[in-house]
C-alpha atoms as a PDB file:
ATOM      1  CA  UNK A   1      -4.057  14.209  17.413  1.00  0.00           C
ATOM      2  CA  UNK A   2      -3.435  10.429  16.891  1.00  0.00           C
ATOM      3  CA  UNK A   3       0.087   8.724  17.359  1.00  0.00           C
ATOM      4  CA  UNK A   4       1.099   5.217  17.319  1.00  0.00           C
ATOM      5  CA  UNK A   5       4.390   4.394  18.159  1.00  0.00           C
ATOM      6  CA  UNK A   6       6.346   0.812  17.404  1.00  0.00           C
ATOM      7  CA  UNK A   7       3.001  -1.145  18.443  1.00  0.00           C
ATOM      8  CA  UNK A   8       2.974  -4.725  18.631  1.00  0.00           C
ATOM      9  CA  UNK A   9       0.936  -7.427  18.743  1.00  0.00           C
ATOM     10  CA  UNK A  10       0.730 -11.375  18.824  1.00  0.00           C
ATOM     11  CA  UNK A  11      -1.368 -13.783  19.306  1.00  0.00           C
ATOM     12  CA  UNK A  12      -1.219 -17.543  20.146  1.00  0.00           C
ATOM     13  CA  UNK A  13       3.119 -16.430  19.364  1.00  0.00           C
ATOM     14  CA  UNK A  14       2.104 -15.388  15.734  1.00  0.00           C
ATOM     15  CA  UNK A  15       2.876 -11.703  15.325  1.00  0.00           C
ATOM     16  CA  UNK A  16       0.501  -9.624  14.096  1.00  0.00           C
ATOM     17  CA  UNK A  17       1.873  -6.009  14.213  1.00  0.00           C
ATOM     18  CA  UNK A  18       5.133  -5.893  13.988  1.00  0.00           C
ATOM     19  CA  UNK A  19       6.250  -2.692  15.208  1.00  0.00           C
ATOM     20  CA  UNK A  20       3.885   0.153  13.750  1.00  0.00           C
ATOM     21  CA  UNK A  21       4.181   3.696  14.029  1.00  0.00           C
ATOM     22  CA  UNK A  22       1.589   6.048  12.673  1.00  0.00           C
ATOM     23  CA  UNK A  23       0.279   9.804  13.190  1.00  0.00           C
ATOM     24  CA  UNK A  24      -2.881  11.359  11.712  1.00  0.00           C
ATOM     25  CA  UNK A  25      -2.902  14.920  12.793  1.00  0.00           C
ATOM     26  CA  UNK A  26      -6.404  16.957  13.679  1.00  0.00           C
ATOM     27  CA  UNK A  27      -8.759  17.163  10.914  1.00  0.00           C
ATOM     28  CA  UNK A  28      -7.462  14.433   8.718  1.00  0.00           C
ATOM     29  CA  UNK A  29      -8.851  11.039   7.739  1.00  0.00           C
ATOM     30  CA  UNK A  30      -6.208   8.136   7.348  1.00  0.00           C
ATOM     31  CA  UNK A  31      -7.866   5.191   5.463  1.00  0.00           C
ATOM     32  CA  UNK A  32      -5.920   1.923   6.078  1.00  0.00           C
ATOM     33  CA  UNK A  33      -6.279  -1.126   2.869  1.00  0.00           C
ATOM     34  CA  UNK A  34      -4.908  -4.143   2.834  1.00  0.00           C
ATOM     35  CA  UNK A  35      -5.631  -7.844   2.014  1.00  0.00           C
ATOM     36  CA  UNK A  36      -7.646  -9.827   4.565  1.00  0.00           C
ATOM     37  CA  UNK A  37      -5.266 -10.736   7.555  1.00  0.00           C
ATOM     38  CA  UNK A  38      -2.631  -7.837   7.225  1.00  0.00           C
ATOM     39  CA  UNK A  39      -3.745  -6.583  10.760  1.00  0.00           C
ATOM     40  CA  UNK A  40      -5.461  -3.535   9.752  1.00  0.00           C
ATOM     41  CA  UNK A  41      -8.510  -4.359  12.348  1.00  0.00           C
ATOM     42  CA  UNK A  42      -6.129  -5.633  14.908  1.00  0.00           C
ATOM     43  CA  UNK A  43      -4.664  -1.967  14.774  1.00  0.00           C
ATOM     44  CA  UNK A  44      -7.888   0.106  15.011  1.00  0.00           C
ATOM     45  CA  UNK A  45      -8.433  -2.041  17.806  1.00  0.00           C
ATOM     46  CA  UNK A  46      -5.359  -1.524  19.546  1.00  0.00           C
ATOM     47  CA  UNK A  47      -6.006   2.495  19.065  1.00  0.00           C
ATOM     48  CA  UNK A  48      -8.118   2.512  22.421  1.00  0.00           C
ATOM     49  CA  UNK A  49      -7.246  -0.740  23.588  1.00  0.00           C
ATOM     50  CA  UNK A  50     -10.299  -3.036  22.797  1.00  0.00           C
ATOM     51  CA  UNK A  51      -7.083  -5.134  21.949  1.00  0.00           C
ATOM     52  CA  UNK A  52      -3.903  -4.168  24.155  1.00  0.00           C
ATOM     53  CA  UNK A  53      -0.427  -4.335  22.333  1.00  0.00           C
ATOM     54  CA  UNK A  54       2.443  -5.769  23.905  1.00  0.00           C
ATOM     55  CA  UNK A  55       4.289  -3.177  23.159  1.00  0.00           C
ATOM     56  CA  UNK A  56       4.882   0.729  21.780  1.00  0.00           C
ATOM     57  CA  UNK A  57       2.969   3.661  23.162  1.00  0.00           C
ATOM     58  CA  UNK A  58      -0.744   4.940  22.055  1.00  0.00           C
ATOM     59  CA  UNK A  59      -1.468   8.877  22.046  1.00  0.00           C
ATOM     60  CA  UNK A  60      -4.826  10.223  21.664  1.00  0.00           C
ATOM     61  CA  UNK A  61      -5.362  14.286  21.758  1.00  0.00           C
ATOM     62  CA  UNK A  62      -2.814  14.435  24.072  1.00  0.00           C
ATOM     63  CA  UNK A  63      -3.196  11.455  26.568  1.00  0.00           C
ATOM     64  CA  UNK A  64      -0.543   8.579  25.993  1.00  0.00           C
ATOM     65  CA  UNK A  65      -0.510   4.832  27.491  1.00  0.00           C
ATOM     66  CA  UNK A  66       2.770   2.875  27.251  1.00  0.00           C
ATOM     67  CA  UNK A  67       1.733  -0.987  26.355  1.00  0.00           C
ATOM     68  CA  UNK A  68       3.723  -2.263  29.081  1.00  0.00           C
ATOM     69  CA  UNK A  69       2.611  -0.085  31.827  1.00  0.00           C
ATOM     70  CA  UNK A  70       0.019   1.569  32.556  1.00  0.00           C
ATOM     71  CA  UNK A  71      -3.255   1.270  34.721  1.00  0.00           C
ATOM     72  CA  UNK A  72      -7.026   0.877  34.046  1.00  0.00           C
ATOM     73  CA  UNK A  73      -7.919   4.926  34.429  1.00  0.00           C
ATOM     74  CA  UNK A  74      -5.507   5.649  31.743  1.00  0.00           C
ATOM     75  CA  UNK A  75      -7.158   3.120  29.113  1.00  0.00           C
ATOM     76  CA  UNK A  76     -10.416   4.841  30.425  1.00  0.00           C
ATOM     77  CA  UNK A  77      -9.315   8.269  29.682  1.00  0.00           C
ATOM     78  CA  UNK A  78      -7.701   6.994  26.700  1.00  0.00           C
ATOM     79  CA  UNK A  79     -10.868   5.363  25.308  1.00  0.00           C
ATOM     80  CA  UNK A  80     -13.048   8.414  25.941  1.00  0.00           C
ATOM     81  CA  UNK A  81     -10.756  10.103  23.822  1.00  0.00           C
ATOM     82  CA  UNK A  82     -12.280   8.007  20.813  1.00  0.00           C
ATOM     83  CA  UNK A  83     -15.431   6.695  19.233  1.00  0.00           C
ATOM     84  CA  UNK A  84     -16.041   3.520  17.205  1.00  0.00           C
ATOM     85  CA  UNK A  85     -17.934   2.093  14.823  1.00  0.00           C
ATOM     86  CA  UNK A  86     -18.134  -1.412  14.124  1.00  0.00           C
ATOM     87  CA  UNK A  87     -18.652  -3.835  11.295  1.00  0.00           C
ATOM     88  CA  UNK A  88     -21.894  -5.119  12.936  1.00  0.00           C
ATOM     89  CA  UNK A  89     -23.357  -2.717  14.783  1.00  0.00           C
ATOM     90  CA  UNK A  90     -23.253  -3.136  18.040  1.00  0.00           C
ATOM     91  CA  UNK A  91     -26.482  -1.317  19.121  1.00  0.00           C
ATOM     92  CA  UNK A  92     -28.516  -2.329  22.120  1.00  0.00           C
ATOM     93  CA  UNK A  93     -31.502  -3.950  20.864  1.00  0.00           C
ATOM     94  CA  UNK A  94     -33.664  -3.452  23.719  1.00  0.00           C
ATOM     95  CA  UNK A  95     -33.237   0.460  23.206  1.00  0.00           C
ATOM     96  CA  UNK A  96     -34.545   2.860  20.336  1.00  0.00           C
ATOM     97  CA  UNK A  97     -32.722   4.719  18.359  1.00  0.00           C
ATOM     98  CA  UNK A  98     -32.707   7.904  20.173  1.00  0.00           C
ATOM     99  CA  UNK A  99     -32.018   5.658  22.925  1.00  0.00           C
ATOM    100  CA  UNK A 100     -28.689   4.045  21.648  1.00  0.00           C
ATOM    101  CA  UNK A 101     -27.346   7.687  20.819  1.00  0.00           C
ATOM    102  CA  UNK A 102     -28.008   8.681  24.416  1.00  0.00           C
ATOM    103  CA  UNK A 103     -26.914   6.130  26.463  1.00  0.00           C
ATOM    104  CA  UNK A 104     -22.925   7.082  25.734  1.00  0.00           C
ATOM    105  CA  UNK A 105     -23.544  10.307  26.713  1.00  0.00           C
ATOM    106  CA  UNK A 106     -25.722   9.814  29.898  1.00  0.00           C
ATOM    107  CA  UNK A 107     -23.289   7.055  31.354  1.00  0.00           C
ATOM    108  CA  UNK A 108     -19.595   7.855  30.440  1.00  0.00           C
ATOM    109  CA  UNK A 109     -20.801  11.989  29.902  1.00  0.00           C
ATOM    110  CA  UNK A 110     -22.946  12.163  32.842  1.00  0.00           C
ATOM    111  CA  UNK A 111     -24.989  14.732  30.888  1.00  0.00           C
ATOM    112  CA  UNK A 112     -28.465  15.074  31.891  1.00  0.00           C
ATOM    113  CA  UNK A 113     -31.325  13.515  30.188  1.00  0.00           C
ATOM    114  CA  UNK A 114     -32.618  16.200  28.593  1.00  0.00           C
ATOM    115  CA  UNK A 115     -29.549  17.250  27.208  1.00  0.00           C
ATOM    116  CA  UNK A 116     -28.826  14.130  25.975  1.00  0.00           C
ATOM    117  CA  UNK A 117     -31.952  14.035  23.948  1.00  0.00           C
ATOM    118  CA  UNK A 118     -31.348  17.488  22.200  1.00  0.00           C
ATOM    119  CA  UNK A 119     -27.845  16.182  21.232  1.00  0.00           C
ATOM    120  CA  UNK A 120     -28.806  12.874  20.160  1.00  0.00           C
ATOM    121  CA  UNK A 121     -31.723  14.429  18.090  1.00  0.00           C
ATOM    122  CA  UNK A 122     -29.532  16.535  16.804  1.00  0.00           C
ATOM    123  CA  UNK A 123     -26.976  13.623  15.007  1.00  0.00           C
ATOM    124  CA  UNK A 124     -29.923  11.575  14.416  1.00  0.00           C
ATOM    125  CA  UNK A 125     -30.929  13.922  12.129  1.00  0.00           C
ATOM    126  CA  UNK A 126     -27.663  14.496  10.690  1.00  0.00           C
ATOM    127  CA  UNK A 127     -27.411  11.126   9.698  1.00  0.00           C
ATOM    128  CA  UNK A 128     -31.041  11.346   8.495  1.00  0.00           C
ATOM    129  CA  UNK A 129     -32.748   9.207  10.633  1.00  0.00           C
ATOM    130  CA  UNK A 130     -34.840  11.993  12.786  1.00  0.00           C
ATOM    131  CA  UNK A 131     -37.944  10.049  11.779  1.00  0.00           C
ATOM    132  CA  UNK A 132     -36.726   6.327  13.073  1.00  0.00           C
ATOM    133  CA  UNK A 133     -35.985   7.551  16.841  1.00  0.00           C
ATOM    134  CA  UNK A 134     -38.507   5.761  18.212  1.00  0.00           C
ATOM    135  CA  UNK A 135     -37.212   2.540  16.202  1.00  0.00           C
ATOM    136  CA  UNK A 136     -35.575  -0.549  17.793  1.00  0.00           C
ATOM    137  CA  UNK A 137     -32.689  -1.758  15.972  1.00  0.00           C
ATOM    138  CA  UNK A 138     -35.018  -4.760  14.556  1.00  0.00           C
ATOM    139  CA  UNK A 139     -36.859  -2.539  13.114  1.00  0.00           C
ATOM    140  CA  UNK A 140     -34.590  -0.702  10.870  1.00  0.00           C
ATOM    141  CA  UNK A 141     -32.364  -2.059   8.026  1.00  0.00           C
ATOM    142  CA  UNK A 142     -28.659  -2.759   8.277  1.00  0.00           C
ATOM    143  CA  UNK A 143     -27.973   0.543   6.512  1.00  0.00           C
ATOM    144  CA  UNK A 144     -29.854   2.800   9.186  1.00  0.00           C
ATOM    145  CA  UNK A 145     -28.910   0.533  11.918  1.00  0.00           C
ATOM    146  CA  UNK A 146     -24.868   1.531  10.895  1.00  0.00           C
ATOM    147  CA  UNK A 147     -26.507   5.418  10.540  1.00  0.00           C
ATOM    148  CA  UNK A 148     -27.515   5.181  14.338  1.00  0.00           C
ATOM    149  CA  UNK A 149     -23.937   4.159  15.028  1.00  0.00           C
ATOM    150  CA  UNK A 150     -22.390   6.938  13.699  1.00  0.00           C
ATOM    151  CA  UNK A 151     -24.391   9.501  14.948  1.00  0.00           C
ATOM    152  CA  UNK A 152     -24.025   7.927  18.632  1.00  0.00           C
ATOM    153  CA  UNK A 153     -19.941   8.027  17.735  1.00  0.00           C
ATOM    154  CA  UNK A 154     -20.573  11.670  16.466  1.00  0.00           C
ATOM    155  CA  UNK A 155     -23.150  12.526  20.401  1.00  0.00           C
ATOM    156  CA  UNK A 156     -19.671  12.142  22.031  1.00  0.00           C
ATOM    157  CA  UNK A 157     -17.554  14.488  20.311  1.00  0.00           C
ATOM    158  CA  UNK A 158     -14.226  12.570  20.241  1.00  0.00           C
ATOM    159  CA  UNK A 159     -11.220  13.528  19.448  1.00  0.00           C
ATOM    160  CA  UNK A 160     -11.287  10.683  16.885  1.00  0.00           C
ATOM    161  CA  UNK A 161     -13.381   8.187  15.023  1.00  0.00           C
ATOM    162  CA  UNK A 162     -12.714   4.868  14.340  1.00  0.00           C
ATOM    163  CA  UNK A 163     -14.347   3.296  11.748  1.00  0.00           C
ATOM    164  CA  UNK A 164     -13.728  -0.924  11.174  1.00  0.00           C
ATOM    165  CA  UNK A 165     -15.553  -2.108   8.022  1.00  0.00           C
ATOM    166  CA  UNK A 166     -18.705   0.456   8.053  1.00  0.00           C
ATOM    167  CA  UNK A 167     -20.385  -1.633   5.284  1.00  0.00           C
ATOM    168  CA  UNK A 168     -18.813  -4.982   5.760  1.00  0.00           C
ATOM    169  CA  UNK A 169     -22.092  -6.262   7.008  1.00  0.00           C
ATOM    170  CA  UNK A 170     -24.247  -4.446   4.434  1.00  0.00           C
ATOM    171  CA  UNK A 171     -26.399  -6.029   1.716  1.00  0.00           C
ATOM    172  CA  UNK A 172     -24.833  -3.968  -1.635  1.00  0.00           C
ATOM    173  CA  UNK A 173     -27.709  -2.267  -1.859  1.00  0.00           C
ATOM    174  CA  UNK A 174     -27.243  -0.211   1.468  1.00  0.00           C
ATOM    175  CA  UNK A 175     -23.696   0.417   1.266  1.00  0.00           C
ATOM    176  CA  UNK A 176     -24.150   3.617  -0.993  1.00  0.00           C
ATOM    177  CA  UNK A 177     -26.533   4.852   1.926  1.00  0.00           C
ATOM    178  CA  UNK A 178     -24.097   4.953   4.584  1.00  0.00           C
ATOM    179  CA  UNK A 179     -21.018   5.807   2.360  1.00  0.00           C
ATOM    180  CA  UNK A 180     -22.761   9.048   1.745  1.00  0.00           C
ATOM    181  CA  UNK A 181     -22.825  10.213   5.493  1.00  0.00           C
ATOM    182  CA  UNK A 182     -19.179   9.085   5.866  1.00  0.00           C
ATOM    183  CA  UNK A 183     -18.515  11.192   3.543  1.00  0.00           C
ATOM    184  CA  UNK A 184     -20.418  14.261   3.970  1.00  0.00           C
ATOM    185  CA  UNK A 185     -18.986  14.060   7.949  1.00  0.00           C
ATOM    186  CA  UNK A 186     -15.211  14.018   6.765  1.00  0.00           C
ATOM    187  CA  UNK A 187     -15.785  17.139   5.311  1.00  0.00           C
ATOM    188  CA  UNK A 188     -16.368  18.574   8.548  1.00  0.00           C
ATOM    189  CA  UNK A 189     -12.758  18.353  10.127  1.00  0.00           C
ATOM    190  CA  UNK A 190     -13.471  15.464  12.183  1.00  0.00           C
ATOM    191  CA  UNK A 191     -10.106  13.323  12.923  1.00  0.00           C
ATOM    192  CA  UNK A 192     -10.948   9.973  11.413  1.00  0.00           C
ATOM    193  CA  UNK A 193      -9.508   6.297  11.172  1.00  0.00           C
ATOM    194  CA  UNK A 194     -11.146   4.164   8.531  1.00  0.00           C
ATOM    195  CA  UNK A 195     -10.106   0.793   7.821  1.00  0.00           C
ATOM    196  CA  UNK A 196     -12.049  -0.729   4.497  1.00  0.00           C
ATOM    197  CA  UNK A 197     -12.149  -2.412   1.348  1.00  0.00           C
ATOM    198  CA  UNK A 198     -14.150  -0.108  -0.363  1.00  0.00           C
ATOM    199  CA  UNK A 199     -11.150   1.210  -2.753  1.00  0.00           C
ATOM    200  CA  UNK A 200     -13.037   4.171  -4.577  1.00  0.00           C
ATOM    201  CA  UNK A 201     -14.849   5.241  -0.998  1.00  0.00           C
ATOM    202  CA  UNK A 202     -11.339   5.395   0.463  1.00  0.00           C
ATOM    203  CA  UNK A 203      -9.747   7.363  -2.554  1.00  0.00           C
ATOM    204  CA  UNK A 204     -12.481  10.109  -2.118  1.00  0.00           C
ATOM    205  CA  UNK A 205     -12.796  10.219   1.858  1.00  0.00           C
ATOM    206  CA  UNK A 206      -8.946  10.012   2.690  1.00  0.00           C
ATOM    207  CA  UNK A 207      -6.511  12.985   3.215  1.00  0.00           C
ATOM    208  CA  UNK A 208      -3.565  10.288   3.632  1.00  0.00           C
ATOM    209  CA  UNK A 209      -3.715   6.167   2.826  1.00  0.00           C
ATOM    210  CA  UNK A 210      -1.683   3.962   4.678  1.00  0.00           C
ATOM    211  CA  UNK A 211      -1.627  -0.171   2.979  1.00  0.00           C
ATOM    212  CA  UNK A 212      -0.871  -2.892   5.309  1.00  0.00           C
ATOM    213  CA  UNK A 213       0.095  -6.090   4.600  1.00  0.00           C
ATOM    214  CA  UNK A 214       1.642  -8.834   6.892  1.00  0.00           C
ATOM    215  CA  UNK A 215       1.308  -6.402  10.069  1.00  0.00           C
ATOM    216  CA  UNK A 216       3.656  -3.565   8.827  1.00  0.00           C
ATOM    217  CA  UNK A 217       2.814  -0.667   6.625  1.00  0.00           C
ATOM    218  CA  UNK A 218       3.872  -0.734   3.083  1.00  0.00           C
ATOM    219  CA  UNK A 219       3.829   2.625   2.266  1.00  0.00           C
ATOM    220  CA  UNK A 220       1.686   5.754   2.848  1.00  0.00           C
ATOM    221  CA  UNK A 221       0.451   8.919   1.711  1.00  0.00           C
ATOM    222  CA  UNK A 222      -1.907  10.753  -0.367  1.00  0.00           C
ATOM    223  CA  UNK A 223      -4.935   9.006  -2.282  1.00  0.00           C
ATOM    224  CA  UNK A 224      -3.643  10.611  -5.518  1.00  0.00           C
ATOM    225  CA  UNK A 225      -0.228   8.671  -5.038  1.00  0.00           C
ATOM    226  CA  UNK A 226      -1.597   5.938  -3.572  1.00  0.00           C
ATOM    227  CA  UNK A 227      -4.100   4.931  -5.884  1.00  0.00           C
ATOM    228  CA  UNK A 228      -2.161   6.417  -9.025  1.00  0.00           C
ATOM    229  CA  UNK A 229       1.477   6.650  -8.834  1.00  0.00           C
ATOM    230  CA  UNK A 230       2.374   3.806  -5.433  1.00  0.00           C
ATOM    231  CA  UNK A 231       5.961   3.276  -4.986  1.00  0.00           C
ATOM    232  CA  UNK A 232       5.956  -0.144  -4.075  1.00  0.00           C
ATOM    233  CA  UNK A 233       5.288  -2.672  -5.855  1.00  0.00           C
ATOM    234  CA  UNK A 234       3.067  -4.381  -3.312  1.00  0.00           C
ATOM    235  CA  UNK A 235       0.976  -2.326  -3.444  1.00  0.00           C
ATOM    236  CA  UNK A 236       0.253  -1.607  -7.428  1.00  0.00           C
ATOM    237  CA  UNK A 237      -0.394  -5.570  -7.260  1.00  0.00           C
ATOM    238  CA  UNK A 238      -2.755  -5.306  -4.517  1.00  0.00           C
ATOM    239  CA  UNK A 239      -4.537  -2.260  -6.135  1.00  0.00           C
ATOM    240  CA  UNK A 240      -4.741  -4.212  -9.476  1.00  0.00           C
ATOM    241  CA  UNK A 241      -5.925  -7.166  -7.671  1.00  0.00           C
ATOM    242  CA  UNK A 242      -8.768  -5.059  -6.210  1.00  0.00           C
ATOM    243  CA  UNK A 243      -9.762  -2.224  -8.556  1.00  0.00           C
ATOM    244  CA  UNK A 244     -11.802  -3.153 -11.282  1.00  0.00           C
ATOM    245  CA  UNK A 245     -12.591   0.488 -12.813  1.00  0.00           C
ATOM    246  CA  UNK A 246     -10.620   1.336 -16.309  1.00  0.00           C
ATOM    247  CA  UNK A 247     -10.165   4.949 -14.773  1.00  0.00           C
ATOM    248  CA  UNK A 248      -7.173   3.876 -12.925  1.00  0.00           C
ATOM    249  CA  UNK A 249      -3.889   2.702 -14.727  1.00  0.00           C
ATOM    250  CA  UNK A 250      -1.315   1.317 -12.071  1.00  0.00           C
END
């Protein structure tokens, strides 16, 4: 579904990536960690080329664009391909609720108005907010303001979802809140990319974990290697670094 291939990135002549390659095939949800500056954003970002890399190829469900040539229609058709959610938001805040969800769909779907509706009502109430259409974004908290964002990612059926920080930007109190629909969605085969530093979130969403550091990837593979048996020792320091609970024992 997803395939990153020797991407790179620098900025101001410091590197950032330094020549990943990744795959997350359809259905699974690849949950990238990492101390603070190891690139992990940089990459989601690069996915569908809110950040283009200077080099290495990007395929999404079947549509590929080469870093160092392509043309504006193919990071289009690459970038309807995905769906992302951001740390902070990023709703209109001179729209509703029901509003935000629709507007993907009426301008880069061309569906019809009504249709939109039914399908944004539809998420909206899969993310439990059915009752707070009619809400602008200053009128709901952080945690249902993130809720409308996923359900306007989930209106456009991608092939994938990106995910940067979903709580980041949350008071501690709301994280739990939108943790829980994360969750409940990755259990519907939905192709996801989450970068975050929520360890025991990404231990019980992820079908494979991938940790960064210094704009290469560690090591990779399943949460119950990852977070119990890593090979590297990299990464049992970061885990120990960042894992407070006594059930773990790296």
């Amino acid at each position: 579904m997803v395939r990153l291939e020797n991407i790179r990135k620098s900025f101001s002549g410091s590197s950032i990536l330094k020549g990943i390659s990744l795959g997350v095939e359809k259905g699974e949800v690849l949950v990238i960690i990492g101390p603070s500056g190891s690139g992990k954003t940089t990459l989601l970002r690069c996915l569908n080329y809110l950040e283009s890399p200077d080099s290495g190829t990007v395929t999404i469900g079947g549509h590929t664009v080469k870093a160092e040539q392509h043309s504006k229609k193919e990071i289009l058709d690459l970038r309807k391909k995905s769906a992302m959610i951001f740390q902070n938001y990023n709703l209109f805040k001179n729209k509703t609720a029901l509003g935000n969800v629709m507007e993907g769909l009426l301008v880069s779907k061309k569906i019809g108005r009504e249709a939109a509706e039914e399908i944004s009502l539809h998420f909206l109430e899969k993310v439990g907010l059915s009752d707070k259409k009619d809400f602008y974004p200053s009128q709901l908290s952080g945690g249902q303001q993130q809720r409308v964002g996923i359900a306007r990612a989930l209106a456009l059926n991608p092939d994938v979802i990106l995910l940067d920080e979903p709580t980041s930007a949350l008071d501690p109190e709301l994280v739990g809140e939108v943790l829980d629909v994360i969750k409940k969605i990755s259990k519907e085969g939905i192709t996801m990319v989450i970068v975050t530093h929520e360890m025991k979130f990404a231990r019980e969403v992820a079908s494979r974990v991938a940790f960064m550091e210094g704009g290469a990837v560690v090591e990779e593979g399943p949460p119950e290697v990852m977070f119990f048996q890593p090979r590297e020792e990299r990464t049992r320091r970061f885990l120990k670094n960042v894992i407070k609970e006594p059930e773990y024992s790296i």
